[in-house]
PDB file of N, CA and C in Angstrom:
ATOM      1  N   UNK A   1      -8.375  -7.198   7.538  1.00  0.00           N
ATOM      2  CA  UNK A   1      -7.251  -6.657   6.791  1.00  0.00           C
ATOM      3  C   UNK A   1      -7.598  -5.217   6.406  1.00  0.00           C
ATOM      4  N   UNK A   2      -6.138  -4.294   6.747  1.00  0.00           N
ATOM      5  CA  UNK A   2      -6.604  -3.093   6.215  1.00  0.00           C
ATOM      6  C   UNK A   2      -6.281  -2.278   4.699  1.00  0.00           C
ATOM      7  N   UNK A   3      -6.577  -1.337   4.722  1.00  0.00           N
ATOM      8  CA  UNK A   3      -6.569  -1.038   2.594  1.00  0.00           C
ATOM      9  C   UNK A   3      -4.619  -0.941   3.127  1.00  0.00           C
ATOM     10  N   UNK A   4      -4.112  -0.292   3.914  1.00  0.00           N
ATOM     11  CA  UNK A   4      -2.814  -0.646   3.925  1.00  0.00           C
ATOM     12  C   UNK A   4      -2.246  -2.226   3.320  1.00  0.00           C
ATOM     13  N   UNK A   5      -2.641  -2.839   4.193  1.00  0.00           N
ATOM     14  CA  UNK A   5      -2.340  -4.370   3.904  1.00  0.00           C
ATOM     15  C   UNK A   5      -2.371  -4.972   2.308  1.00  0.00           C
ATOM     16  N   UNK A   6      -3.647  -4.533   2.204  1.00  0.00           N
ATOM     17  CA  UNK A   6      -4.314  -4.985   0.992  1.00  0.00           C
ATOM     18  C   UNK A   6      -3.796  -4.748  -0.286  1.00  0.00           C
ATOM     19  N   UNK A   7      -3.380  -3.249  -0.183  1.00  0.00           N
ATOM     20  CA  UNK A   7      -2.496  -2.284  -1.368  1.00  0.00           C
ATOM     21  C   UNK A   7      -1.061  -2.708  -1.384  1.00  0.00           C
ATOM     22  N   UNK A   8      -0.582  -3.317   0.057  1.00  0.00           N
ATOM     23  CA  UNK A   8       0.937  -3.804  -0.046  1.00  0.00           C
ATOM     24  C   UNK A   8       0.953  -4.919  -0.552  1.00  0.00           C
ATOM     25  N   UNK A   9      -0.134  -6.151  -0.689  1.00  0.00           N
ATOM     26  CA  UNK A   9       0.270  -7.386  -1.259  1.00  0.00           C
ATOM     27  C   UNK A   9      -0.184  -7.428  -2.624  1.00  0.00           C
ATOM     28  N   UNK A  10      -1.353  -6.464  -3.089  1.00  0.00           N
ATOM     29  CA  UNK A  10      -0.977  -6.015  -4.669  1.00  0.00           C
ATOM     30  C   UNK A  10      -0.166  -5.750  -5.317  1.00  0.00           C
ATOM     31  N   UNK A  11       0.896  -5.153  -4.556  1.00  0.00           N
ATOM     32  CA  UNK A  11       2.238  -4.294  -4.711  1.00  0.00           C
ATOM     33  C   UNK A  11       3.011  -5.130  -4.667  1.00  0.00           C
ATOM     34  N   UNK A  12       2.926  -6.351  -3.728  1.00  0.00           N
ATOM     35  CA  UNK A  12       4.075  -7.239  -4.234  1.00  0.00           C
ATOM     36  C   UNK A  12       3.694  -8.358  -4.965  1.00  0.00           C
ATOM     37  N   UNK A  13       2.724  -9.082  -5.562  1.00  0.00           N
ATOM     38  CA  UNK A  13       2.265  -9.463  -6.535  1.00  0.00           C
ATOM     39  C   UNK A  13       2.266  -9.105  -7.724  1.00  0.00           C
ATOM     40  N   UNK A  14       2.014  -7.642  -7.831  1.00  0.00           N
ATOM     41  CA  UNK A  14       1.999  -7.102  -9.005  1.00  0.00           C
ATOM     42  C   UNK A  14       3.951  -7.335  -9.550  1.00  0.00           C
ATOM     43  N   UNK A  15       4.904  -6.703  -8.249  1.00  0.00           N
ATOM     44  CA  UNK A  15       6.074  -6.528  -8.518  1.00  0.00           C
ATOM     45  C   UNK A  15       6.299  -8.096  -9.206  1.00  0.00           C
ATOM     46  N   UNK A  16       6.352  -9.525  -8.321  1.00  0.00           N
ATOM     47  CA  UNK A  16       6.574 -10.781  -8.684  1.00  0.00           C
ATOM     48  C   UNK A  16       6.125 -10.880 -10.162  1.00  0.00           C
ATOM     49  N   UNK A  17       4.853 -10.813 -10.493  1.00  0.00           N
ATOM     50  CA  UNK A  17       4.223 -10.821 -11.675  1.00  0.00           C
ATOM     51  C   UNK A  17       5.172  -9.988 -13.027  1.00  0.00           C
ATOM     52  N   UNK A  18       5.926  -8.768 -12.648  1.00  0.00           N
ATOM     53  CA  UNK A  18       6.770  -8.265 -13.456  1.00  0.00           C
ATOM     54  C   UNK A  18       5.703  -7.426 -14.216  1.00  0.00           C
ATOM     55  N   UNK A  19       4.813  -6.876 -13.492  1.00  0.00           N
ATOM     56  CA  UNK A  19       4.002  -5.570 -14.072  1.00  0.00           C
ATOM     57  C   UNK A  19       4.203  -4.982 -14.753  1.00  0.00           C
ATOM     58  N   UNK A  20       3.500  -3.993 -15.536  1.00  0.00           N
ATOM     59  CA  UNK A  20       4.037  -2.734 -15.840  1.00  0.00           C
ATOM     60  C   UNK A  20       4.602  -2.098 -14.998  1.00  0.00           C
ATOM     61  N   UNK A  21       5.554  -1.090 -14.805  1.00  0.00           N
ATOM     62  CA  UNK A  21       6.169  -0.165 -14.273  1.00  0.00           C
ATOM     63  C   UNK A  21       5.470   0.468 -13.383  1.00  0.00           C
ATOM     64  N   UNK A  22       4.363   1.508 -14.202  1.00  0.00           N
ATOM     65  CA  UNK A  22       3.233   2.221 -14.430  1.00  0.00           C
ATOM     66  C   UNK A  22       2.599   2.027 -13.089  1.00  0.00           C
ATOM     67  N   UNK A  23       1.985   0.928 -13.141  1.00  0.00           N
ATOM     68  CA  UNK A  23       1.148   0.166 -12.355  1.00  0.00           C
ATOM     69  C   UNK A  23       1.384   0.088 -11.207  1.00  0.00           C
ATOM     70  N   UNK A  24       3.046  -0.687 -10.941  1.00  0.00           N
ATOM     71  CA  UNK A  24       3.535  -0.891  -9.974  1.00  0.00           C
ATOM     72  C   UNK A  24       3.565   0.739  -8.893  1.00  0.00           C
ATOM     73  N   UNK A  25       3.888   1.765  -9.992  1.00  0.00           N
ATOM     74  CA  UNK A  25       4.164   2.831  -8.828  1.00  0.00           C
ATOM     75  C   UNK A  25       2.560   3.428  -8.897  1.00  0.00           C
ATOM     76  N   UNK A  26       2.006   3.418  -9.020  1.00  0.00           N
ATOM     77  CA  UNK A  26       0.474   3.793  -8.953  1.00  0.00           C
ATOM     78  C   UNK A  26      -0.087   2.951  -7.661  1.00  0.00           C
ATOM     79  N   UNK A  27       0.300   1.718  -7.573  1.00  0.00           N
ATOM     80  CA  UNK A  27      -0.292   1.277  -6.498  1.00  0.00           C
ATOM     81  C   UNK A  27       0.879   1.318  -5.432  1.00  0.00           C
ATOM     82  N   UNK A  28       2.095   1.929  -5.534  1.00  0.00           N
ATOM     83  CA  UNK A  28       3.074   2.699  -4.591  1.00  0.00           C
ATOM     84  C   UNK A  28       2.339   4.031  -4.226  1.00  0.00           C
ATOM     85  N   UNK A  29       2.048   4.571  -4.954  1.00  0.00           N
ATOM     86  CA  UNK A  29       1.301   5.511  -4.611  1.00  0.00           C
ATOM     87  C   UNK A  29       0.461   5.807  -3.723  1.00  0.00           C
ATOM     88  N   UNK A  30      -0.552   4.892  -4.235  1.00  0.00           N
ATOM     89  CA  UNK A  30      -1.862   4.702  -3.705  1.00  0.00           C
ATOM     90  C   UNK A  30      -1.408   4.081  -2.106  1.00  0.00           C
ATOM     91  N   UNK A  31      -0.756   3.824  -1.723  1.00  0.00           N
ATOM     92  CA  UNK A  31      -0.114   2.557  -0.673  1.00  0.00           C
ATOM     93  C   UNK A  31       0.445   4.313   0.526  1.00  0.00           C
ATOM     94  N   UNK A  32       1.197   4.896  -0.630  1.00  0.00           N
ATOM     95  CA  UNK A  32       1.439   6.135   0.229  1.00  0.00           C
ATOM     96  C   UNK A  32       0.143   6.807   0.768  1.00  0.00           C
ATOM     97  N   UNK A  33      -0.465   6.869  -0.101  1.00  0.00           N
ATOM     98  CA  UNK A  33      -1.931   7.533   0.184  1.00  0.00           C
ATOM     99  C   UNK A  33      -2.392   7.076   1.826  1.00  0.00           C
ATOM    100  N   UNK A  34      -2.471   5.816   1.545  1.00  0.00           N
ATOM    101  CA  UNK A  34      -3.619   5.552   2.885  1.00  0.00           C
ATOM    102  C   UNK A  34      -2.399   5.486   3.710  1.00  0.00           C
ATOM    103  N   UNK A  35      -1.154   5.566   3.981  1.00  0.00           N
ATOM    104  CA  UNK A  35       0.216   5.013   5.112  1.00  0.00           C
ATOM    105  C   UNK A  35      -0.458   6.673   5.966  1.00  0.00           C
ATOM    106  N   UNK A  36      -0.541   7.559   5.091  1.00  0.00           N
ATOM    107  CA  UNK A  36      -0.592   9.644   5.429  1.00  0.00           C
ATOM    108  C   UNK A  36      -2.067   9.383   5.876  1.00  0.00           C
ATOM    109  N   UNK A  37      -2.987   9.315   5.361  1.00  0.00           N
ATOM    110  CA  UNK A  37      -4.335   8.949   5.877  1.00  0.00           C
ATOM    111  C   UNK A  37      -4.134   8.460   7.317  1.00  0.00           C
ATOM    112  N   UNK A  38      -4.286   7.392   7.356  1.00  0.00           N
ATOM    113  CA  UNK A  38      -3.786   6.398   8.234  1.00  0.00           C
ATOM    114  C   UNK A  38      -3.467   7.443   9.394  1.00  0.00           C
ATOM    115  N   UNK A  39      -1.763   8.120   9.329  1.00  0.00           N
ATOM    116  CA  UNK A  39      -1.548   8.934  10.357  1.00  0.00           C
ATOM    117  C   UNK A  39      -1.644  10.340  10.467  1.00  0.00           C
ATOM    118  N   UNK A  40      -2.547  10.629   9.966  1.00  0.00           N
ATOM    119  CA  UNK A  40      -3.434  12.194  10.018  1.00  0.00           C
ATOM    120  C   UNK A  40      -4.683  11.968  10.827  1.00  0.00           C
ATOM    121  N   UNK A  41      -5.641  10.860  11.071  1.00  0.00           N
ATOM    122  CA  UNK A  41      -6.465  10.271  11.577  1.00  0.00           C
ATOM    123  C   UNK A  41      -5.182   9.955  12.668  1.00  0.00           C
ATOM    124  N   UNK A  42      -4.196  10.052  13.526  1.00  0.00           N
ATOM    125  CA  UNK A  42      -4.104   9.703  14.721  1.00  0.00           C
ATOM    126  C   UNK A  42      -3.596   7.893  14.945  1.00  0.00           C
ATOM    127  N   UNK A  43      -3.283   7.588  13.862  1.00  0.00           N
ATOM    128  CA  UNK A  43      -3.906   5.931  13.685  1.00  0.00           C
ATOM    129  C   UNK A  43      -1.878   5.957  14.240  1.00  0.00           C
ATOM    130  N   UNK A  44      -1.383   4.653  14.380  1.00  0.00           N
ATOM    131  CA  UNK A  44      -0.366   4.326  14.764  1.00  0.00           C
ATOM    132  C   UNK A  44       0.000   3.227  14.594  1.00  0.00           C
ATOM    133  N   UNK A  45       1.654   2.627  14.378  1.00  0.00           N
ATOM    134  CA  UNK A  45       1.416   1.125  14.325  1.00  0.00           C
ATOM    135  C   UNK A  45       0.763   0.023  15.134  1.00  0.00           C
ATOM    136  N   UNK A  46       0.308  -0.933  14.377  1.00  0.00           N
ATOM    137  CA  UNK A  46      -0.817  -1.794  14.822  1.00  0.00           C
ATOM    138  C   UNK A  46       0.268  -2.632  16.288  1.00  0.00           C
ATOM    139  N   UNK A  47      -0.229  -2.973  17.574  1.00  0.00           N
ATOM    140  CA  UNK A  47       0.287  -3.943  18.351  1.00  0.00           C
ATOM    141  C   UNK A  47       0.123  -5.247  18.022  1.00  0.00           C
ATOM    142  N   UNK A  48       0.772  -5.846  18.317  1.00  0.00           N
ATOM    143  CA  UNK A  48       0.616  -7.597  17.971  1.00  0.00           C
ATOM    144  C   UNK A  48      -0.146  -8.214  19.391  1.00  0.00           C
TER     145      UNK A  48
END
């Protein structure tokens, strides 16, 4: 599993859970972070 993956099911756990706000977009954030990472490194969607 990648920190993509990982940061998206925090993100929707956290959302289900009814988080703080705060939180929720911090790890939106963070989720943006590695998506730009990800394709600055060349990286592309994964094949099945």
């Amino acid at each position: 599993m990648d920190k993509i993956e990982i940061a998206r099911n925090l993100l929707n756990n956290a959302a289900k859970m009814n988080m703080n706000k705060e939180i929720i977009l911090k790890i939106s954030q963070k989720i943006d972070h590695y998506i730009v990472e990800h394709f600055s490194k060349g990286g592309g969607p994964k094949k099945l």
